[in-house]
Protein backbone atom coordinates (compact mmCIF):
# COMPACT_ATOMS: atom_id res chain seq x y z
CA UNK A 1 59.55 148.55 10.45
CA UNK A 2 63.22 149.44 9.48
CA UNK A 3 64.37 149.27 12.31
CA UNK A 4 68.44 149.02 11.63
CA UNK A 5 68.16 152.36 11.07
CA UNK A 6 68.70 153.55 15.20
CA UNK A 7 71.79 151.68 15.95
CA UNK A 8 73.01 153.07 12.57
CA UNK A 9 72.37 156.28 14.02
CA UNK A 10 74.21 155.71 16.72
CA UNK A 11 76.98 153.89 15.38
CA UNK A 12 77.53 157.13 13.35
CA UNK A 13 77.24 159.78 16.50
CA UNK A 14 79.58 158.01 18.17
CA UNK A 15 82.53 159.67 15.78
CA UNK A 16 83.33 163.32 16.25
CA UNK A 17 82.92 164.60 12.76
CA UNK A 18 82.57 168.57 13.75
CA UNK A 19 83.39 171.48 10.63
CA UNK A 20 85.42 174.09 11.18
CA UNK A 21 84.63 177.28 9.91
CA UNK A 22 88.34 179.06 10.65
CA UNK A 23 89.84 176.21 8.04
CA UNK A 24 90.78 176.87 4.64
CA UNK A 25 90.97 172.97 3.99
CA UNK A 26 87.92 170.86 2.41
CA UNK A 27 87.35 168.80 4.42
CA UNK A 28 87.78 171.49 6.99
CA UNK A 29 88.19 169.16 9.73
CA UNK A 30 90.26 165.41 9.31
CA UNK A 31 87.98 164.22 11.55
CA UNK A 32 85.27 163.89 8.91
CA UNK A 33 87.50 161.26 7.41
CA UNK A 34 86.48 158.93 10.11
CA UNK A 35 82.75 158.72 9.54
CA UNK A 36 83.68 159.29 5.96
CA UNK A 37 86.02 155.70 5.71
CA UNK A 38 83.22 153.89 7.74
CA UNK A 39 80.44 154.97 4.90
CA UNK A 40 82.57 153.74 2.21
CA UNK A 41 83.56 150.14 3.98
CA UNK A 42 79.35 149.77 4.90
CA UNK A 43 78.33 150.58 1.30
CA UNK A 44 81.15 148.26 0.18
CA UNK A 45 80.04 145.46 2.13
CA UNK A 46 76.48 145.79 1.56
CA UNK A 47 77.43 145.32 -2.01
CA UNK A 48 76.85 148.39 -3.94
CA UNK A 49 78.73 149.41 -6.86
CA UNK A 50 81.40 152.36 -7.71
CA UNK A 51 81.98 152.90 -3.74
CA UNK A 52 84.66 156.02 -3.76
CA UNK A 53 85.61 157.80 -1.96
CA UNK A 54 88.13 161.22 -2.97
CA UNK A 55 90.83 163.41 -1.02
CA UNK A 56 87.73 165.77 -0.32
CA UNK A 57 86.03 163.17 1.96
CA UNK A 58 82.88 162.74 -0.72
CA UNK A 59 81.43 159.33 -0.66
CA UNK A 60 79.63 158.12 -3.46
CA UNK A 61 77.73 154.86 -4.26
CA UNK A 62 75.46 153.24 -6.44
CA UNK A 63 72.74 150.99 -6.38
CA UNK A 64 72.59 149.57 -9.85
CA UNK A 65 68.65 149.08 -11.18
CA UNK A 66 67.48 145.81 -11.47
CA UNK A 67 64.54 146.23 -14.17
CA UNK A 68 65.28 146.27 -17.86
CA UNK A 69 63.54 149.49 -18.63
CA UNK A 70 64.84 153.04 -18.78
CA UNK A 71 64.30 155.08 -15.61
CA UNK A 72 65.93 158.04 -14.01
CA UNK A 73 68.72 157.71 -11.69
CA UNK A 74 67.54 159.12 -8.48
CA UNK A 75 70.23 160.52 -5.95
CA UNK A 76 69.79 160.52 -2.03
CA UNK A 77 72.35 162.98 -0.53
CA UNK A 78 73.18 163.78 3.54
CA UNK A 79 76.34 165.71 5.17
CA UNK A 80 78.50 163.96 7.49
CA UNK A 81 79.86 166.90 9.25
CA UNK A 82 78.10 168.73 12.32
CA UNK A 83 78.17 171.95 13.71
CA UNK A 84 80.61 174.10 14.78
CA UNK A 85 78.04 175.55 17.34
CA UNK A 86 78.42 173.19 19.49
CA UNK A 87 80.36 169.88 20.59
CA UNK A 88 80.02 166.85 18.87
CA UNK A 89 82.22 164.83 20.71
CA UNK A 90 81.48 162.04 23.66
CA UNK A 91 77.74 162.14 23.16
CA UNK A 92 75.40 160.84 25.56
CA UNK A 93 72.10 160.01 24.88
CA UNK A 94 69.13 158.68 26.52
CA UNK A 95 66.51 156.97 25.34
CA UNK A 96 63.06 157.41 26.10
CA UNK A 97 61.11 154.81 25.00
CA UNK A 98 57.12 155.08 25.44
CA UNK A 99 57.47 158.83 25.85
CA UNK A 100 54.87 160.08 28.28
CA UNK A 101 54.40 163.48 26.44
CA UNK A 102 56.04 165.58 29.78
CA UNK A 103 59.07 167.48 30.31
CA UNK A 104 62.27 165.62 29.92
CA UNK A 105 65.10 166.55 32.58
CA UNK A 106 68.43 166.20 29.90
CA UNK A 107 70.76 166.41 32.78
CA UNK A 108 69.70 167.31 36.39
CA UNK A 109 73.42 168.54 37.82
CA UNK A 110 73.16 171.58 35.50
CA UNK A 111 69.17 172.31 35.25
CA UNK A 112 69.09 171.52 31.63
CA UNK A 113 65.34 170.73 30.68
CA UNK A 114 63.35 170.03 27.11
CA UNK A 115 60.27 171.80 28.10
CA UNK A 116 56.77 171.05 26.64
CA UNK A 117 55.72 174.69 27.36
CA UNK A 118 59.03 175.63 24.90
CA UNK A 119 58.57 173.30 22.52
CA UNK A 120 54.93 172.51 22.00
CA UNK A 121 55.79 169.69 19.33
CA UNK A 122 57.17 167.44 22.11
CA UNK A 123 53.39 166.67 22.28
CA UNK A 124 53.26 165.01 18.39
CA UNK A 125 55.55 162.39 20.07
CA UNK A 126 53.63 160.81 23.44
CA UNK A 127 54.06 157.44 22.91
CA UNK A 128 56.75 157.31 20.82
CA UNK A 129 60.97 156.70 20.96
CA UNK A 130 62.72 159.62 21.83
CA UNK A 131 66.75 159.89 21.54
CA UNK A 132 68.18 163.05 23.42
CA UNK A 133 71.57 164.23 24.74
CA UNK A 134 72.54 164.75 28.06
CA UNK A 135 72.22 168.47 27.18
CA UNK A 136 76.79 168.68 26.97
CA UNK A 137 76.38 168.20 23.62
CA UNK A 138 74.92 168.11 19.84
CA UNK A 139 73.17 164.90 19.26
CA UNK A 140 74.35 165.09 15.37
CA UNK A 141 70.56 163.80 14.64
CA UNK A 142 71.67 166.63 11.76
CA UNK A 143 72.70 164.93 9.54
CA UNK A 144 73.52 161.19 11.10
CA UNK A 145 69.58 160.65 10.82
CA UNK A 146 69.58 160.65 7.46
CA UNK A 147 72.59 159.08 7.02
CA UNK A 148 71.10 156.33 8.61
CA UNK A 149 68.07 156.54 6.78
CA UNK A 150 69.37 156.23 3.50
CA UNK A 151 72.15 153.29 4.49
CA UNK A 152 68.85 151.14 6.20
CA UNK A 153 66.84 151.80 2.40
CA UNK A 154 69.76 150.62 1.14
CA UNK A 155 70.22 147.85 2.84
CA UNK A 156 66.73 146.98 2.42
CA UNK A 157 66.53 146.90 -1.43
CA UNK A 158 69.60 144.76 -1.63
CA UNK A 159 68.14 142.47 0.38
CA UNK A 160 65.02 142.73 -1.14
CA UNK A 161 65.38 142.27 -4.86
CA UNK A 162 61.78 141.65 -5.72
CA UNK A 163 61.89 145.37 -5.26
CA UNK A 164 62.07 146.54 -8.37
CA UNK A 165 64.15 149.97 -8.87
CA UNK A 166 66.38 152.42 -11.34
CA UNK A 167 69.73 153.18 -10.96
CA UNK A 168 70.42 154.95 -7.52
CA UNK A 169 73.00 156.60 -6.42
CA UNK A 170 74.28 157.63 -2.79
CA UNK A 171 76.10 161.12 -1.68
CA UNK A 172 77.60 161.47 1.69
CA UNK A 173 79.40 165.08 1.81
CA UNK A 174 81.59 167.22 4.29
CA UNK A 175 80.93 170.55 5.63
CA UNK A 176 77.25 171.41 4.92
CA UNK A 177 77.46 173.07 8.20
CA UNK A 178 80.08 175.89 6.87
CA UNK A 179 78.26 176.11 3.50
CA UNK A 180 81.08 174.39 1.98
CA UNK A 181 78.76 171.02 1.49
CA UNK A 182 78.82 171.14 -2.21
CA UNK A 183 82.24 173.26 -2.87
CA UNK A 184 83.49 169.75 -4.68
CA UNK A 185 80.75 167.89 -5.74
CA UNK A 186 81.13 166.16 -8.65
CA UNK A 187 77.78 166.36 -10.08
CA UNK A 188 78.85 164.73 -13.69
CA UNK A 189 80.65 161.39 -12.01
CA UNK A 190 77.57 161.27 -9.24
CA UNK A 191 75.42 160.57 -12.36
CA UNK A 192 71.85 161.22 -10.80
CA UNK A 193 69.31 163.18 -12.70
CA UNK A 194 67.17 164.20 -9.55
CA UNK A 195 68.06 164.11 -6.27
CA UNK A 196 66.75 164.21 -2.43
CA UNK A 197 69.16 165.83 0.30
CA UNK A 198 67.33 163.52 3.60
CA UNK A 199 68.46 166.52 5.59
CA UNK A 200 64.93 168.44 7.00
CA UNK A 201 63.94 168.63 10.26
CA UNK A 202 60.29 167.25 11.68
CA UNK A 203 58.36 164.34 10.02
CA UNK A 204 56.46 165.48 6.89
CA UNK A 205 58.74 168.18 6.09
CA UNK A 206 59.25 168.83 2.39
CA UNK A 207 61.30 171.68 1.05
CA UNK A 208 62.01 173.24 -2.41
CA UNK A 209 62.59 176.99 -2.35
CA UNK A 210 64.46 178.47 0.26
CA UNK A 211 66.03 181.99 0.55
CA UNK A 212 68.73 184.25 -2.07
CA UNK A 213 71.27 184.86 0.37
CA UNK A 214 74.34 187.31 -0.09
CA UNK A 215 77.33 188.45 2.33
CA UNK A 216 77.47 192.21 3.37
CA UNK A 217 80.78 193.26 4.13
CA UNK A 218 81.88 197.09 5.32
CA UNK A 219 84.50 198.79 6.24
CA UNK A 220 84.50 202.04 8.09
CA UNK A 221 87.54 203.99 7.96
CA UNK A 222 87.00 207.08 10.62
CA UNK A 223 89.27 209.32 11.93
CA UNK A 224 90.36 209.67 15.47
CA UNK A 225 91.07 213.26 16.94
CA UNK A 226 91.37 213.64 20.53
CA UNK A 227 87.87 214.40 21.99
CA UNK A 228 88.79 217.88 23.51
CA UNK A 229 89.34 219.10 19.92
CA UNK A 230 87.47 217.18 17.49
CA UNK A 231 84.45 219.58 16.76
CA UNK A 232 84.22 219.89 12.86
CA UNK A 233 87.62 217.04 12.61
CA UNK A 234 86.35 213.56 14.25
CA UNK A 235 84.54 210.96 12.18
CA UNK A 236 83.68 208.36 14.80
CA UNK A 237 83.59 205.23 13.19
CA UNK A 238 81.66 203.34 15.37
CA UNK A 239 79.15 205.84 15.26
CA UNK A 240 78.61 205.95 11.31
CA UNK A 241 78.30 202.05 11.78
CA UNK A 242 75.24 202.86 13.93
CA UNK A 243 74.50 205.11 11.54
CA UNK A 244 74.60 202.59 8.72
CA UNK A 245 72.33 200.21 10.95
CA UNK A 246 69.67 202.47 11.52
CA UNK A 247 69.29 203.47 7.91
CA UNK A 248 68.24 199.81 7.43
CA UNK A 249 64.38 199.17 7.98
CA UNK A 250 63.57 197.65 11.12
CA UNK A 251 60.91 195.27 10.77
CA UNK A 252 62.98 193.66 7.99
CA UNK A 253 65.07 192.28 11.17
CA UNK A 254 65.25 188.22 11.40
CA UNK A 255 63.44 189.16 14.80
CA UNK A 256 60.32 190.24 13.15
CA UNK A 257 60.32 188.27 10.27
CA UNK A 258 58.46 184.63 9.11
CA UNK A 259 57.75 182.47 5.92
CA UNK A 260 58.46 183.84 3.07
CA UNK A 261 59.59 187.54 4.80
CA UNK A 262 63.18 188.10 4.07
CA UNK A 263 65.79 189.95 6.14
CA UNK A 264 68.91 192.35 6.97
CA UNK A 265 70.85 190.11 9.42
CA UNK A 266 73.28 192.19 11.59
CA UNK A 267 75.71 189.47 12.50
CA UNK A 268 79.34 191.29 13.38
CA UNK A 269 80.22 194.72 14.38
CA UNK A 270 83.48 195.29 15.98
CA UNK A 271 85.01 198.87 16.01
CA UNK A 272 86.89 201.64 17.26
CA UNK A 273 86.82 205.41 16.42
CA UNK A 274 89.29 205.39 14.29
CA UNK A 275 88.31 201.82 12.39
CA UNK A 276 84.81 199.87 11.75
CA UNK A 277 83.89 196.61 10.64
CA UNK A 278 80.60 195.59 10.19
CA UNK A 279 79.10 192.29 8.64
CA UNK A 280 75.02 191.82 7.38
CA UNK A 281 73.60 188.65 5.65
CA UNK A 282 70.86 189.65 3.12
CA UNK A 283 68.26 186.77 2.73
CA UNK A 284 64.87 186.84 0.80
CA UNK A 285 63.01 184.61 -1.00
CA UNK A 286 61.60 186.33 -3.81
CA UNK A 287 64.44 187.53 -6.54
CA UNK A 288 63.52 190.70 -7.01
CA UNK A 289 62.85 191.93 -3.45
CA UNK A 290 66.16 189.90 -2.44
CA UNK A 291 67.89 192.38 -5.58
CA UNK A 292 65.99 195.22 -3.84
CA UNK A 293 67.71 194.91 -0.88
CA UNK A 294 71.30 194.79 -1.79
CA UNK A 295 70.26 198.38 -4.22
CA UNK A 296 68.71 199.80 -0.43
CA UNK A 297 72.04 198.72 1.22
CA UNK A 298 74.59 199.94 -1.28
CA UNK A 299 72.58 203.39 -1.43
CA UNK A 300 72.64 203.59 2.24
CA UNK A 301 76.25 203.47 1.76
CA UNK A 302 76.54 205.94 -0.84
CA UNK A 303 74.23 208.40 1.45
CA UNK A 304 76.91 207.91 4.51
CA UNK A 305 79.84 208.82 1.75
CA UNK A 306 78.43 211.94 0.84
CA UNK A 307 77.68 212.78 4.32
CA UNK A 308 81.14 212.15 5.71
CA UNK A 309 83.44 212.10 3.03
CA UNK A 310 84.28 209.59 -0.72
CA UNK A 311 85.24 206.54 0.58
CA UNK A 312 84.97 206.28 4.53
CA UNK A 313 82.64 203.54 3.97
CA UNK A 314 83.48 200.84 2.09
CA UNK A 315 80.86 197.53 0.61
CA UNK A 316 81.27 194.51 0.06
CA UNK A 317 78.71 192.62 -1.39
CA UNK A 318 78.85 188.82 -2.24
CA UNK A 319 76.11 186.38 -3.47
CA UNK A 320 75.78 183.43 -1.51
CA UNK A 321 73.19 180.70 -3.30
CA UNK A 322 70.03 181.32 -4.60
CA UNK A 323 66.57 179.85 -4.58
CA UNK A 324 66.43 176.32 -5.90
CA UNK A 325 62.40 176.90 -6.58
CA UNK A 326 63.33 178.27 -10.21
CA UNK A 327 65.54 174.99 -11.47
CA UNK A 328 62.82 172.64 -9.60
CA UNK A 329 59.42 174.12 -10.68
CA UNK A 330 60.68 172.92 -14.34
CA UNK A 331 60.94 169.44 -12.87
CA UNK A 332 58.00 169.36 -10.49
CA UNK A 333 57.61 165.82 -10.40
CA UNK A 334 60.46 165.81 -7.77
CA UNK A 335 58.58 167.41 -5.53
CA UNK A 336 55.00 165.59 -6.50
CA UNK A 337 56.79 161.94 -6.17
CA UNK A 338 58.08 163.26 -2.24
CA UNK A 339 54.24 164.42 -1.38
CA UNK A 340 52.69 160.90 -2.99
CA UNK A 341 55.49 158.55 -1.52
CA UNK A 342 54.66 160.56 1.67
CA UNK A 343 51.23 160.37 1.87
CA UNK A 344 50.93 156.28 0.76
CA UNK A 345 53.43 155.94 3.93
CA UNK A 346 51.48 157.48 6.07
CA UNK A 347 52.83 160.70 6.84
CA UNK A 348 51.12 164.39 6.18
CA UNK A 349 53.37 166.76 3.81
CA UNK A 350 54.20 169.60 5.10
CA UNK A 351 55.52 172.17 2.32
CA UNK A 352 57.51 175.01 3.96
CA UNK A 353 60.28 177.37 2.81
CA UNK A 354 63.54 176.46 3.59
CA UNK A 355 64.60 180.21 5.86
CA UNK A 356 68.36 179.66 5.21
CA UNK A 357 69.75 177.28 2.46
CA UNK A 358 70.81 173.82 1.52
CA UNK A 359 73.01 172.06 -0.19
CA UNK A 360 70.37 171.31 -2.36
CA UNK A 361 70.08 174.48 -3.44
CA UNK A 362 73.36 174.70 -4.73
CA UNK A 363 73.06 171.32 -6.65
CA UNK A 364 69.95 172.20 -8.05
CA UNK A 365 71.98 175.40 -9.75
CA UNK A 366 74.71 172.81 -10.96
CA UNK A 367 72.12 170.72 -13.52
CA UNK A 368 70.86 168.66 -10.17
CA UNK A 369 67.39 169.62 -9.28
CA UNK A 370 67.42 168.20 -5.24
CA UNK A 371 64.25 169.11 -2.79
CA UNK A 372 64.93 168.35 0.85
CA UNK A 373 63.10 165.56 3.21
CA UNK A 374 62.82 165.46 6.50
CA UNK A 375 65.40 163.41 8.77
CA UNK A 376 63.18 163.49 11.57
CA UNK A 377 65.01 165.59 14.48
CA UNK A 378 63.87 168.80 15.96
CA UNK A 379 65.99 171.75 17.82
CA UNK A 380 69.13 171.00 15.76
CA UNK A 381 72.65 173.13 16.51
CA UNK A 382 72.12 173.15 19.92
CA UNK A 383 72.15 170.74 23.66
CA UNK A 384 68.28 170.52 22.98
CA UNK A 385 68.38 168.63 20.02
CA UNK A 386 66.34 165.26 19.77
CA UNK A 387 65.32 162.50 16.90
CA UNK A 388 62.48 160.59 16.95
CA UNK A 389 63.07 156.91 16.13
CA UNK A 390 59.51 156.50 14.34
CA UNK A 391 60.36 159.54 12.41
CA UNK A 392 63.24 157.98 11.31
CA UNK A 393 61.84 154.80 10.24
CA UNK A 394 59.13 156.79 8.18
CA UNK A 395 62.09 158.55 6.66
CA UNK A 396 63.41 155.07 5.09
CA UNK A 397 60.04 153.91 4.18
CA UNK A 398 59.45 157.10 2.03
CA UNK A 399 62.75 156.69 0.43
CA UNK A 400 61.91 153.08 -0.73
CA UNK A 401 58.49 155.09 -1.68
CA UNK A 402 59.75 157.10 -4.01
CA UNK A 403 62.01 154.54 -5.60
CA UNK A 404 59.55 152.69 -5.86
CA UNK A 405 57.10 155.29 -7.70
CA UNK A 406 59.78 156.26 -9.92
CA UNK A 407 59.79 152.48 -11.15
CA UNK A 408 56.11 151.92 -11.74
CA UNK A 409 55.89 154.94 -14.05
């Protein structure tokens, strides 16, 4: 078993590297330089090759191949940063080794518990290492696991040379978190032709499509008259916001939506009479309905304008990312390499639509088609996140998998 790959882990969640989402800076947060300068003096010592790292905080290695013939230079990719959601700083963990398969009390003082009854998949684990928090803050399993992961493969093929391997090349990158993961990516001087982002959640987990998204931004310009005497005069801003909400279908809410179901996400309305702003993120996974729904949107806004008046309501509307399934399908072996080096390691694939995006996605729309592989943590952006060390150790073994496969062929 690989097992360097836990006190990696938490060698790497002992440094604060929380993004900020109010900074116009990339990295948003210095702090990310910490983990950042770490990466760079591990993969330097560890020997590999064209170890950089740039004023953006991107780290980027290589692994040079050690067999004569031509194959493709694979890329593994994970995000250093964590989430603004919630603290990563002083973590605490626990470790439960043997887990019995029960509740686990995080931390008794303020009632904080990881029940079974909650999360049912607690279950998959009896028996197994668990790593929690002491429910204060983020454990950073996202992204630090597969961090981790990918510096124990590495590791491992260095010392093990009768491994035989292509060229491979290692991505750490900031901000994932704020959706700024891949604003500077240098896709040309990473030099990989496919890549892996080692950023899913549970074991088996396998992801290559994942939603459209666009920004919906509007602005409601009303007009205050004094409520005594505003019959025929007031336009209530706050009210034509409702307005605007209810137009909108409601079982196309995140609430009542699954799989491949897209969504209207009301995510910000703040307002007076006089002034409204309100904020919607527009996700689907199929092009055309995603298309549909920004047309049903802006004509719900155009309905509101002739009601109350030529330009009371202003839209916004701003793509986000797109599905990556459209620049993978072309290159399906990606995908079909992750589900065989999965399955000869032991571990069931489980294909599932990304609902939200990736960095991948982005990268596979700048020439680098990149699927996503589990990292093995569950209940991520929150004080109930965990990791599962065996999980984790599968991760590296399916890494050195598909390195592997990508030699023999």
């Amino acid at each position: 078993m690989h097992h360097g790959v836990l006190e990696r882990f938490m060698r790497y969640i002992a440094i604060d590297t929380q993004s900020d989402e109010s900074s116009e800076t990339s990295p948003s947060s210095a702090k990310q330089f910490d983990l950042a300068k770490l990466l760079k003096k591990e993969l330097e010592e560890m020997g590999l090759k064209k170890v950089s790292l740039d004023e953006y905080g991107y780290v980027m290695a290589e692994l040079p191949a050690n067999i004569d013939r031509k194959v493709p230079a694979i890329g593994f990719i994970a995000h250093m940063d964590t989430s603004p959601d919630m603290s990563g700083a002083n973590i605490k963990t626990q470790t439960l080794k043997n887990y019995d398969g029960g509740d686990i009390t995080l931390n008794k003082g303020l009632g904080i518990t990881l029940s079974v009854k909650e999360f049912p998949e607690l279950k998959m684990y009896k028996g197994q290492t668990l790593i929690t928090t002491d429910g204060t803050t983020l454990l950073g399993a996202d992204d630090k696991a597969g961090i981790a992961e990918i510096m124990t493969a590495m590791e491992y093929l260095v010392k093990h040379p009768e491994i035989k391997h292509g060229p491979i090349k290692i991505g750490f990158t900031p901000d994932e978190e704020v959706g700024r993961g891949v604003d500077h990516f240098d896709v040309k001087k990473f030099g990989a032709e496919l890549a892996y982002t080692m950023d899913g959640g549970m074991i088996g987990e396998l992801e290559y499509e994942n939603f459209n998204a666009a920004m919906a931004s509007i602005a409601i310009q009303g007009r205050n008259i004094h409520p005594g005497y505003a019959k025929d005069k007031m336009k209530n801003a706050i009210i034509i916001g409702m307005e605007l909400n209810d137009l909108l279908p409601v079982d196309q809410r995140p609430e009542f939506t699954v799989g491949y179901e897209g969504f209207y996400h009301i995510m910000k309305f703040e307002g007076t009479v006089e002034k409204a702003t309100v904020k919607y993120i527009i996700r689907d996974h199929d092009r055309a309905k995603f298309e549909a729904k920004k047309v049903f949107i802006t004509r719900a806004v155009e309905f509101l304008n002739q009601k109350y008046g030529a330009g009371v309501v202003n839209l916004e509307l701003k793509d986000q990312y797109f599905n990556m399934r459209e620049k993978v399908e072309p290159v399906f072996h990606v995908v079909e390499t992750a589900k065989k080096a999965m399955e000869l390691c032991g571990v069931e694939p489980h294909v599932v639509p990304i609902r939200g995006g990736t960095d991948g996605s982005r990268l596979s729309y700048m020439g680098l088609p990149c699927p996503n592989i589990f990292a093995g943590g569950h209940n991520f952006h929150g004080k109930l996140e965990y990791v599962v060390v065996e999980s984790m150790e599968k991760a590296v073994a399916v890494i050195l998998k598909i390195v592997e496969l990508y030699a023999a062929k």
